[in-house]
Protein backbone atom coordinates (compact mmCIF):
# COMPACT_ATOMS: atom_id res chain seq x y z
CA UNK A 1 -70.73 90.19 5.69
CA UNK A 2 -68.80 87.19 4.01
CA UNK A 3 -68.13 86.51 0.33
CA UNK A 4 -68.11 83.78 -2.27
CA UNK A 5 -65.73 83.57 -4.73
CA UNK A 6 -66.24 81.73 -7.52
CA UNK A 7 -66.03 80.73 -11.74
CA UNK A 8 -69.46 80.59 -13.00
CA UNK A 9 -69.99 77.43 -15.15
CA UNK A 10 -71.81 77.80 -18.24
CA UNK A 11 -76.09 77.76 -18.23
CA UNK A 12 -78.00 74.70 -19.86
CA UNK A 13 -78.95 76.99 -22.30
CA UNK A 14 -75.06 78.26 -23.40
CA UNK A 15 -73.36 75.89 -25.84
CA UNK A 16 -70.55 78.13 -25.91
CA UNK A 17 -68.12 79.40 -23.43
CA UNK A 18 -68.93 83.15 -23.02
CA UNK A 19 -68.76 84.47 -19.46
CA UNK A 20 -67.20 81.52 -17.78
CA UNK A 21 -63.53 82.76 -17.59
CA UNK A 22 -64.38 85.28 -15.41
CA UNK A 23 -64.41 85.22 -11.74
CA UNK A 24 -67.36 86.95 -9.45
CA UNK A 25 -67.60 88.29 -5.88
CA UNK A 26 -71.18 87.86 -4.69
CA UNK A 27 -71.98 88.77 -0.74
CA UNK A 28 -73.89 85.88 1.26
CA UNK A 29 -77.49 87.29 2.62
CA UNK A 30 -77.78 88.46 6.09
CA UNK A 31 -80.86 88.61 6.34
CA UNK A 32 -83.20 85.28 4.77
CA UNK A 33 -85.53 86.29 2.12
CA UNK A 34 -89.35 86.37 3.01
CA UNK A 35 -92.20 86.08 0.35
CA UNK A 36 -94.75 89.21 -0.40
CA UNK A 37 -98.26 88.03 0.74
CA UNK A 38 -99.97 90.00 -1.88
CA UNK A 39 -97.96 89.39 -4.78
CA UNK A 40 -95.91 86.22 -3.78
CA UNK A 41 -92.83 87.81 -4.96
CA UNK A 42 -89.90 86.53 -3.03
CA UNK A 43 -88.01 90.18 -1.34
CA UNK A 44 -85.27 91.16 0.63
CA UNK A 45 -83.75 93.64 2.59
CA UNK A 46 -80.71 92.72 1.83
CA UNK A 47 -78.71 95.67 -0.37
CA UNK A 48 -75.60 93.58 -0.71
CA UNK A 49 -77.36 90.56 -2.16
CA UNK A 50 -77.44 92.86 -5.45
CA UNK A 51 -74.07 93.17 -5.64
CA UNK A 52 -71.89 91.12 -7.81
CA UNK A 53 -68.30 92.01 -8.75
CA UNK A 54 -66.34 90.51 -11.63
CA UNK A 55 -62.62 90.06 -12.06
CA UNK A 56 -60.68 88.94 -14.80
CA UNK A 57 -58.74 86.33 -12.29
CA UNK A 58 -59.07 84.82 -8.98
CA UNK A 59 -56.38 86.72 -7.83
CA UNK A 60 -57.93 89.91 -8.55
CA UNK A 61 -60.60 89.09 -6.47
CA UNK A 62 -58.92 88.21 -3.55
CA UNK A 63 -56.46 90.83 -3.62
CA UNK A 64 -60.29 92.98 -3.85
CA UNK A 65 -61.38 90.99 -1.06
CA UNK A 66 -58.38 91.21 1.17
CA UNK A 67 -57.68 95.10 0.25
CA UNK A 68 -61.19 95.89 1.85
CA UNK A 69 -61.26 93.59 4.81
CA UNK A 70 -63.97 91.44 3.43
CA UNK A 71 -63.67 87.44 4.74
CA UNK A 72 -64.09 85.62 1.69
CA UNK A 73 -64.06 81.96 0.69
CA UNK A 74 -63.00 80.34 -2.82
CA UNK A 75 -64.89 77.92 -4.74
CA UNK A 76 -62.90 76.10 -7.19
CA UNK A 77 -64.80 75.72 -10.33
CA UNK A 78 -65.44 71.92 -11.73
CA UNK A 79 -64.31 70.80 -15.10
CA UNK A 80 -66.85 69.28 -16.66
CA UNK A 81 -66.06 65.40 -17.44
CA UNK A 82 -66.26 65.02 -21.50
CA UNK A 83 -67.50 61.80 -23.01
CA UNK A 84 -65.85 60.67 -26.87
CA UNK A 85 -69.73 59.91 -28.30
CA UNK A 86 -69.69 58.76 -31.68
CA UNK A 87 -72.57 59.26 -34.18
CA UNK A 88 -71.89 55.97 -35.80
CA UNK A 89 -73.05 54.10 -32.81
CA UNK A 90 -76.41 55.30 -33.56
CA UNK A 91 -76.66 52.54 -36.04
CA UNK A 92 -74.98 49.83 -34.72
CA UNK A 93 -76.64 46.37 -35.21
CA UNK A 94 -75.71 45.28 -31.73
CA UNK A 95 -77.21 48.07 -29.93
CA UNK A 96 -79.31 47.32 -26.36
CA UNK A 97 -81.95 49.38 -27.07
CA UNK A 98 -83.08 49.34 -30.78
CA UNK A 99 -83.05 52.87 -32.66
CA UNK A 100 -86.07 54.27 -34.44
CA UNK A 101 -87.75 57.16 -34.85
């Protein structure tokens, strides 16, 4: 029964920054998932794989972690790299690939 810690980055679909400050506790399956054969629905036995625990800081959920006796392992979160894009170079003349619609 081992843990992930972690920072959840933001969806594809978020253009904001809701939810990603926060830090989770999800348990790692025990047992693998298996698929229903008359629905096709992928199902588990697994009770823990339902929980998830959020914290306000990483500390929080280690300290969580540690007070229960629950081995645990962190997963930094990424920054993402940002690129300076420009909507001027849209219409540059010396472009490599000409713009159109």
């Amino acid at each position: 029964m081992s843990a992930r810690i972690f920072s959840p980055a933001k969806t594809a679909m978020q253009s904001g920054k809701a939810k990603t400050g926060l830090w989770v506790l999800e348990f790692d399956p025990e047992i693998p998932r298996k698929i229903d054969p008359l629905m096709g629905y992928t199902t588990s036995a697994d009770m823990k794989s339902q929980v998830r625990l959020t914290f306000e800081s990483r500390e929080e959920a280690i300290a969580y972690a540690e007070r229960n006796g629950i081995p645990f392992r962190v997963e930094e979160p990424h920054k993402p790299k940002r690129r300076q894009v420009s909507y001027a170079d849209n219409f540059r003349y010396d472009r490599k690939t000409p713009w159109t619609h």
